[in-house]
PDB file of N, CA and C in Angstrom:
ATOM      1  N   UNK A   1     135.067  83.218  56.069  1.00  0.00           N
ATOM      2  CA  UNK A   1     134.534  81.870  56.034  1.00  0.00           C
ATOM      3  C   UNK A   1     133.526  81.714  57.169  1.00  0.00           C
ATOM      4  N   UNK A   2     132.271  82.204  56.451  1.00  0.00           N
ATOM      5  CA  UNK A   2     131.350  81.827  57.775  1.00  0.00           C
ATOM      6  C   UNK A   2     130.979  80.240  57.981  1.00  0.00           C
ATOM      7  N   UNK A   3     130.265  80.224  59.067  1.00  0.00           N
ATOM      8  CA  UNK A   3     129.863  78.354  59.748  1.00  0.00           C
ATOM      9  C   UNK A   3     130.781  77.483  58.920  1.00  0.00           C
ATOM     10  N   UNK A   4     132.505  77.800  59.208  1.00  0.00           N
ATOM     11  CA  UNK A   4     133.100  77.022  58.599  1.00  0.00           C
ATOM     12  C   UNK A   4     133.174  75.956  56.938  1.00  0.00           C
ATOM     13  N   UNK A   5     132.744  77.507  56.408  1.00  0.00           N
ATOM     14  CA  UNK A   5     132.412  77.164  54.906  1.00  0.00           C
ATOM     15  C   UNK A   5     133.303  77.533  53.713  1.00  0.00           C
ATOM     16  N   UNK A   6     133.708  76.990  52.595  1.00  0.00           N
ATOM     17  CA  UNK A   6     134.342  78.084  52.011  1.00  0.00           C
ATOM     18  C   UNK A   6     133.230  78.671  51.286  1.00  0.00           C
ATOM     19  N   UNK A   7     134.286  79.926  50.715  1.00  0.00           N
ATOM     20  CA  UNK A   7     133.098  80.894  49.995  1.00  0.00           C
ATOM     21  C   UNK A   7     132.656  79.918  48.529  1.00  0.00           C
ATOM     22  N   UNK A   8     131.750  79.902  48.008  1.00  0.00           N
ATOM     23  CA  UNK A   8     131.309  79.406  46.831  1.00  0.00           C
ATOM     24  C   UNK A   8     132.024  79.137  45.797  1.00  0.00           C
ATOM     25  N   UNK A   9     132.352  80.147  45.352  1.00  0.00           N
ATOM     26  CA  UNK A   9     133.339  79.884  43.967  1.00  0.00           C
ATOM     27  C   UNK A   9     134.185  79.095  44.303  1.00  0.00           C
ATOM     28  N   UNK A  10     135.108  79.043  45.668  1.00  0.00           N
ATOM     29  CA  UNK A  10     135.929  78.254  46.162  1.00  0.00           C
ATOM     30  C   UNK A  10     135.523  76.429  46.127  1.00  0.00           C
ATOM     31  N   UNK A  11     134.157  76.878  46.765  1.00  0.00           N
ATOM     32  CA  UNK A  11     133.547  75.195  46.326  1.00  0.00           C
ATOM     33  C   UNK A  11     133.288  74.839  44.945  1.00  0.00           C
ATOM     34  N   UNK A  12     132.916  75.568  44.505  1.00  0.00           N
ATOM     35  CA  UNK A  12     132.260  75.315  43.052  1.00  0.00           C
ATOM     36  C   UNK A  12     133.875  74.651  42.098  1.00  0.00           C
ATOM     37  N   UNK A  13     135.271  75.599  43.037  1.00  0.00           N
ATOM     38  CA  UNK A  13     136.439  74.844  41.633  1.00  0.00           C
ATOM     39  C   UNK A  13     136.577  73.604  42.536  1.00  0.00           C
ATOM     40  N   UNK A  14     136.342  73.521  43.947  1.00  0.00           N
ATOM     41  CA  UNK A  14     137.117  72.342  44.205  1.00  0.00           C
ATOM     42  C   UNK A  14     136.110  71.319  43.990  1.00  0.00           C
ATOM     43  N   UNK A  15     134.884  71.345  44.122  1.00  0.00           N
ATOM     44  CA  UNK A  15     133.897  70.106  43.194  1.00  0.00           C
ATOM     45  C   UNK A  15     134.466  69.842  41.484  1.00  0.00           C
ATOM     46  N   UNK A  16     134.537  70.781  41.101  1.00  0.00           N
ATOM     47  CA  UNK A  16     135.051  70.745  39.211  1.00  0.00           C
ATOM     48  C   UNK A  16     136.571  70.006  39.239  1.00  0.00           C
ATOM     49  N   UNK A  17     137.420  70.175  40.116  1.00  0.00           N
ATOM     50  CA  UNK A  17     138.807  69.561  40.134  1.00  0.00           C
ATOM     51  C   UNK A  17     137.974  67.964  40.650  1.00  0.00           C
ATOM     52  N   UNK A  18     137.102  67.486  41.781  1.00  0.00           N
ATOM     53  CA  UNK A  18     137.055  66.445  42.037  1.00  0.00           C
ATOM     54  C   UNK A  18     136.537  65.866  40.712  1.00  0.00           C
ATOM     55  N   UNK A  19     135.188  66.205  40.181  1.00  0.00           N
ATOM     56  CA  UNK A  19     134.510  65.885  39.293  1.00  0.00           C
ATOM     57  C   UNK A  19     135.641  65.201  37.714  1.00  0.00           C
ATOM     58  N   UNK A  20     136.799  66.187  37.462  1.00  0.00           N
ATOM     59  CA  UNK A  20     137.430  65.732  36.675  1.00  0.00           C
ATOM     60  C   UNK A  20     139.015  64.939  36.751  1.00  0.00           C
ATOM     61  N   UNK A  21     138.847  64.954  37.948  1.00  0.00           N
ATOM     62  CA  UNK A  21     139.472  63.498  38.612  1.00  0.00           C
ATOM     63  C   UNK A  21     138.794  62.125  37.987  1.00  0.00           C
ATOM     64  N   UNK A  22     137.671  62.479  38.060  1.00  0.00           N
ATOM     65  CA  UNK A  22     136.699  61.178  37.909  1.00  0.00           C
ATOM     66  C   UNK A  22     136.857  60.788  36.036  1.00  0.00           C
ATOM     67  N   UNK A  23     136.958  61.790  35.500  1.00  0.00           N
ATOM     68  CA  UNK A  23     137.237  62.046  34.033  1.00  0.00           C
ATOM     69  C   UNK A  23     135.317  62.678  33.653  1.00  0.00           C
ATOM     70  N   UNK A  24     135.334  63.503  34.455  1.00  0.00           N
ATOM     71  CA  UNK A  24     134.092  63.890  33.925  1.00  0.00           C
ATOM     72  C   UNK A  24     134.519  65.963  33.507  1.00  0.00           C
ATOM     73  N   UNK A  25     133.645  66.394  32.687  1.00  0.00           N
ATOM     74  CA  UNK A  25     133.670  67.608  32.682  1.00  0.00           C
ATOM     75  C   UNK A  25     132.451  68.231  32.382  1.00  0.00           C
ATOM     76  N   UNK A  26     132.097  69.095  33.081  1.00  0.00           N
ATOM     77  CA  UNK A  26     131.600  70.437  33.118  1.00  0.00           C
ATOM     78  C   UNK A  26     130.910  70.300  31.926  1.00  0.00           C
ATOM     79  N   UNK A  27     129.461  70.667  31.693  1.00  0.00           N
ATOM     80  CA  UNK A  27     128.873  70.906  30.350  1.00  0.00           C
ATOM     81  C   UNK A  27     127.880  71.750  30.596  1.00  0.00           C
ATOM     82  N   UNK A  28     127.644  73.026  29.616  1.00  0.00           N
ATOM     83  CA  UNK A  28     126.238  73.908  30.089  1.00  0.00           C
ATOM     84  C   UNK A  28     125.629  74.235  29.454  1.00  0.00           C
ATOM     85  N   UNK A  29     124.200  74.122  29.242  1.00  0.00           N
ATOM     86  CA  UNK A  29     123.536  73.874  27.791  1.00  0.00           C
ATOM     87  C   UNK A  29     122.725  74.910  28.189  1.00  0.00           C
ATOM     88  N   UNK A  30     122.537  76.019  27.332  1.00  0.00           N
ATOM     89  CA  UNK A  30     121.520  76.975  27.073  1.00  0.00           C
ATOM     90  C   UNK A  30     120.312  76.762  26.110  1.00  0.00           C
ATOM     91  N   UNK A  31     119.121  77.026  26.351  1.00  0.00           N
ATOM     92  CA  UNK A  31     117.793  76.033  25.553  1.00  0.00           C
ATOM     93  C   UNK A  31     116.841  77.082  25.518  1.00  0.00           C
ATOM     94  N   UNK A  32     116.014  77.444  24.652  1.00  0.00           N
ATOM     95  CA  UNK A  32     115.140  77.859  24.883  1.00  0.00           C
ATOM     96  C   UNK A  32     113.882  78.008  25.364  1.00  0.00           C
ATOM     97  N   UNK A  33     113.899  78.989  26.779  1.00  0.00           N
ATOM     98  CA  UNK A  33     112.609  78.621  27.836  1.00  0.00           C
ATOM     99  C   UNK A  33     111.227  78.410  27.168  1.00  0.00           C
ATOM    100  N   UNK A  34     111.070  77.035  27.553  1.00  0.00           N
ATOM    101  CA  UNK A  34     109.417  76.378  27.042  1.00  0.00           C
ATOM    102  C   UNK A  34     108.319  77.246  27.633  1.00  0.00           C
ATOM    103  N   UNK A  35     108.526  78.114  29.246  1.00  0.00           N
ATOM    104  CA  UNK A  35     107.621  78.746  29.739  1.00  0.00           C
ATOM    105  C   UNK A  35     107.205  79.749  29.135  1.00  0.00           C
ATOM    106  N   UNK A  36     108.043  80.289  27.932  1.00  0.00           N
ATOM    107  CA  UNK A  36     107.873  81.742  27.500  1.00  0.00           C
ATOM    108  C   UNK A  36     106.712  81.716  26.956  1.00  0.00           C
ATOM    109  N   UNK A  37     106.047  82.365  26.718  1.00  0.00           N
ATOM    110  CA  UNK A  37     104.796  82.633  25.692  1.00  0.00           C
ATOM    111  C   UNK A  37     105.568  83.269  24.180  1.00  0.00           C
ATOM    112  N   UNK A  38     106.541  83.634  24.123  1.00  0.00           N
ATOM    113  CA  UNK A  38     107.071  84.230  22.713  1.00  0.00           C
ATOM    114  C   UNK A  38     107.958  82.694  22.392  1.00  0.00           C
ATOM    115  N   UNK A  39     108.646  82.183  23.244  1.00  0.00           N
ATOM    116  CA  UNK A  39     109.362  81.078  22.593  1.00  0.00           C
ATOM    117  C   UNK A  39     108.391  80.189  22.425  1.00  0.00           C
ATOM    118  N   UNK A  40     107.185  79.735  22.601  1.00  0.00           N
ATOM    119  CA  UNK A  40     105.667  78.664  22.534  1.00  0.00           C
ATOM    120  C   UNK A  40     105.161  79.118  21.361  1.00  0.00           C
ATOM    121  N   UNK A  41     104.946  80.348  21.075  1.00  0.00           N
ATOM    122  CA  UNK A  41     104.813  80.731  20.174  1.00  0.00           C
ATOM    123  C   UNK A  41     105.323  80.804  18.601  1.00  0.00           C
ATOM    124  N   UNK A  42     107.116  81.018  19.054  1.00  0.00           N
ATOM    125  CA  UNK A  42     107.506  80.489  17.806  1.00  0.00           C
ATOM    126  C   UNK A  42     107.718  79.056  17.387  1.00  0.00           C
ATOM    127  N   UNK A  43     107.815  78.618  18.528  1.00  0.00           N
ATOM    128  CA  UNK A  43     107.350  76.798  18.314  1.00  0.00           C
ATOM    129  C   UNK A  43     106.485  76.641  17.447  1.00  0.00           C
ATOM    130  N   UNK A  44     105.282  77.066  17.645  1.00  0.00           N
ATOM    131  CA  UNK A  44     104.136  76.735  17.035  1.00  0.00           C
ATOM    132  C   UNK A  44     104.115  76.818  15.317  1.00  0.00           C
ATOM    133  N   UNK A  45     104.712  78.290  15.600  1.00  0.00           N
ATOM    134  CA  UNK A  45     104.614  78.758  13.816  1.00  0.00           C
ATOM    135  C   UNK A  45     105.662  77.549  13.522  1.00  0.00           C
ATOM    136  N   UNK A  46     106.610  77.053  13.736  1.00  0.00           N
ATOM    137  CA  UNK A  46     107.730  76.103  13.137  1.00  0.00           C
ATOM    138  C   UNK A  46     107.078  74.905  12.903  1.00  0.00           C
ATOM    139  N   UNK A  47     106.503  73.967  14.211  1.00  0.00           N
ATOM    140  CA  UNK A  47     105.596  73.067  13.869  1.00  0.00           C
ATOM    141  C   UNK A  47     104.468  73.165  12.503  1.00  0.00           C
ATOM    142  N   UNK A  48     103.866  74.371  12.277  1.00  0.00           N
ATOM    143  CA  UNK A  48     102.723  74.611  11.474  1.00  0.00           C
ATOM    144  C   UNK A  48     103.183  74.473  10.464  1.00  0.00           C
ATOM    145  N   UNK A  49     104.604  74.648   9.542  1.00  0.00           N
ATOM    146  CA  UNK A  49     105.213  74.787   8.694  1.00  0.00           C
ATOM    147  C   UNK A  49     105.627  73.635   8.319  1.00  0.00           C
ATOM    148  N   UNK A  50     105.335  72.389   9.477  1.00  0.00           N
ATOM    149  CA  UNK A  50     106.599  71.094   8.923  1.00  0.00           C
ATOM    150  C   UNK A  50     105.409  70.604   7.665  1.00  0.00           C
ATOM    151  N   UNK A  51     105.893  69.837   7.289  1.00  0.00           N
ATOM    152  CA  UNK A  51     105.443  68.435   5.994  1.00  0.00           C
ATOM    153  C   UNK A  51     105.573  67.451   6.765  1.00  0.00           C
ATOM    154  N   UNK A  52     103.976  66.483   6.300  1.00  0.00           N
ATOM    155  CA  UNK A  52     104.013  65.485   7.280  1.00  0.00           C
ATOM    156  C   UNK A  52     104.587  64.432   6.420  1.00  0.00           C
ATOM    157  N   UNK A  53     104.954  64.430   5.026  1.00  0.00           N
ATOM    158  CA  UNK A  53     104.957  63.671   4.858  1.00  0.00           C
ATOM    159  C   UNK A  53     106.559  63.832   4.975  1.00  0.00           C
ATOM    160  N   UNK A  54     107.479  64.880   4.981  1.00  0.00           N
ATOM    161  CA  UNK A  54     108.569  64.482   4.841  1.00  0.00           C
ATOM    162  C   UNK A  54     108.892  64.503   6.058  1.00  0.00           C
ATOM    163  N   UNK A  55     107.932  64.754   7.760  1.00  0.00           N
ATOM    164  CA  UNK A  55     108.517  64.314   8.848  1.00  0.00           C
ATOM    165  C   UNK A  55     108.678  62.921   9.094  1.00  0.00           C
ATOM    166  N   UNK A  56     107.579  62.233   8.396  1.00  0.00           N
ATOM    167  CA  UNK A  56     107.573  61.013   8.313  1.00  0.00           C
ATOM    168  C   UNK A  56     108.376  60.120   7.443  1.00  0.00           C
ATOM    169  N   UNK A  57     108.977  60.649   6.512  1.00  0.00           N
ATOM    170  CA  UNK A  57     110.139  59.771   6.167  1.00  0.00           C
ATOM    171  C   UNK A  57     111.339  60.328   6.829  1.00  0.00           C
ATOM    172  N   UNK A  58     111.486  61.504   7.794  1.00  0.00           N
ATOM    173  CA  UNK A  58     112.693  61.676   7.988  1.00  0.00           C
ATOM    174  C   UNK A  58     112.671  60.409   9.829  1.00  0.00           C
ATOM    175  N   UNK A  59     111.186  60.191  10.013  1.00  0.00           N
ATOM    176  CA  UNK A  59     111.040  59.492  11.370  1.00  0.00           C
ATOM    177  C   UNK A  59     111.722  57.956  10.973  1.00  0.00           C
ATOM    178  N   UNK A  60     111.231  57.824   9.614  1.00  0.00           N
ATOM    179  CA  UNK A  60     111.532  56.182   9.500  1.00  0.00           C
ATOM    180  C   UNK A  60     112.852  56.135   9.143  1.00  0.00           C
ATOM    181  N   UNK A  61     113.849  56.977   8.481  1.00  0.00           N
ATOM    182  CA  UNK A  61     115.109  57.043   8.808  1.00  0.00           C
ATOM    183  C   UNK A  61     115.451  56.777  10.250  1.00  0.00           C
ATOM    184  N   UNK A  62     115.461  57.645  10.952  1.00  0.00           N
ATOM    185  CA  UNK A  62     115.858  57.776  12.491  1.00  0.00           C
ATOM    186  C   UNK A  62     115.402  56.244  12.802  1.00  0.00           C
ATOM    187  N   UNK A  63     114.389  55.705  12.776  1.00  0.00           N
ATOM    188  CA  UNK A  63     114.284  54.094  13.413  1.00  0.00           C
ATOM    189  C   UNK A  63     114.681  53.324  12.512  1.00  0.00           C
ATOM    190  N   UNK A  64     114.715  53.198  11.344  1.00  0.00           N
ATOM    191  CA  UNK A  64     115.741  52.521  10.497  1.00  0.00           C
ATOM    192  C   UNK A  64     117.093  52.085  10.937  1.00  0.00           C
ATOM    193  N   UNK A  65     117.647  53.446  11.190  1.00  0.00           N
ATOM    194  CA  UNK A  65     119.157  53.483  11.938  1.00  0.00           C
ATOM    195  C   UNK A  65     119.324  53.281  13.534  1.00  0.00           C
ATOM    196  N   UNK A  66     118.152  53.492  14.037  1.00  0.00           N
ATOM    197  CA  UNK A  66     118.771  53.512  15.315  1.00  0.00           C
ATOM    198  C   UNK A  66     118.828  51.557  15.941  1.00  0.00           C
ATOM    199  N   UNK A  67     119.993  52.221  17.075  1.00  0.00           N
ATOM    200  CA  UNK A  67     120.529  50.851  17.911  1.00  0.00           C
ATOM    201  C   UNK A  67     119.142  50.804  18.692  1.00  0.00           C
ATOM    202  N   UNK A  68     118.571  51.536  19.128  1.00  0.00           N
ATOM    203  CA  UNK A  68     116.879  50.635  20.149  1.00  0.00           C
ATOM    204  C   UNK A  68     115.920  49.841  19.532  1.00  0.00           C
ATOM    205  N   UNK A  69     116.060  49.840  17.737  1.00  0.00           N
ATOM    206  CA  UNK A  69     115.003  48.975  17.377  1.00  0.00           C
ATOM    207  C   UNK A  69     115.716  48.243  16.942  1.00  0.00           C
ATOM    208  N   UNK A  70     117.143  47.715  17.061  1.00  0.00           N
ATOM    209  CA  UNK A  70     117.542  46.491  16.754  1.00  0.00           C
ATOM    210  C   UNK A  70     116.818  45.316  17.164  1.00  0.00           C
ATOM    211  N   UNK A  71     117.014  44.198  16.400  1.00  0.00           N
ATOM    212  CA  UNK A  71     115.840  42.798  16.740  1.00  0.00           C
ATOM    213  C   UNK A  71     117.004  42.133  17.683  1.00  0.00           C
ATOM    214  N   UNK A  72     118.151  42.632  17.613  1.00  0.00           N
ATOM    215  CA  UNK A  72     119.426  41.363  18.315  1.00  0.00           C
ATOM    216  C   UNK A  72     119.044  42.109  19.888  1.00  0.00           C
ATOM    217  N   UNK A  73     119.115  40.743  20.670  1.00  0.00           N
ATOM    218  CA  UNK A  73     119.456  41.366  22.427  1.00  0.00           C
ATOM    219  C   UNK A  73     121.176  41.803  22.449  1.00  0.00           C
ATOM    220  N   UNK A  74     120.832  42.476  23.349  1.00  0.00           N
ATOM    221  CA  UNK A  74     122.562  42.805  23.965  1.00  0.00           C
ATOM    222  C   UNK A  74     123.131  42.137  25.131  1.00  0.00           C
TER     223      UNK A  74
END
C-alpha cells in the first residue's frame, strides 16, 4: 500500500459496494469506435442504403409516441 492507498481493484470493489448501497449498479456499454476509419466507413455504406421515405415514417412514429412532444405540461 503505497502513499497510503489501497491497491486499485481494492478501490474499484469498495466504490461498487458504496455505489450499490445507493441502489445503483455497474453498467458497461461497448459501441463502436466513431474514430475508426473502417467503422465510418461502414456507417456510411448503412446510411446510403436507408429509404427516405420509410426513415421518415419510421421518424413520425417515434414523435407520434414519444412523452417530449406531448402538448400537456408536467
Amino acid at each position: 500500500m503505497e502513499d497510503g492507498l489501497a491497491p486499485p481493484a481494492d478501490r474499484m470493489k469498495k466504490m461498487r459496494a458504496r455505489r450499490r448501497a445507493l441502489g445503483l449498479r455497474e453498467l458497461r456499454l461497448v459501441v463502436p469506435d466513431a474514430r475508426s476509419k473502417i467503422v465510418r466507413r461502414r456507417i456510411a455504406k448503412q446510411v446510403a442504403r436507408l429509404e427516405p421515405s420509410r426513415e421518415r415514417e419510421a421518424l413520425a412514429w417515434i414523435e407520434a409516441v414519444s412523452e417530449f412532444d406531448a402538448d400537456e405540461t408536467r
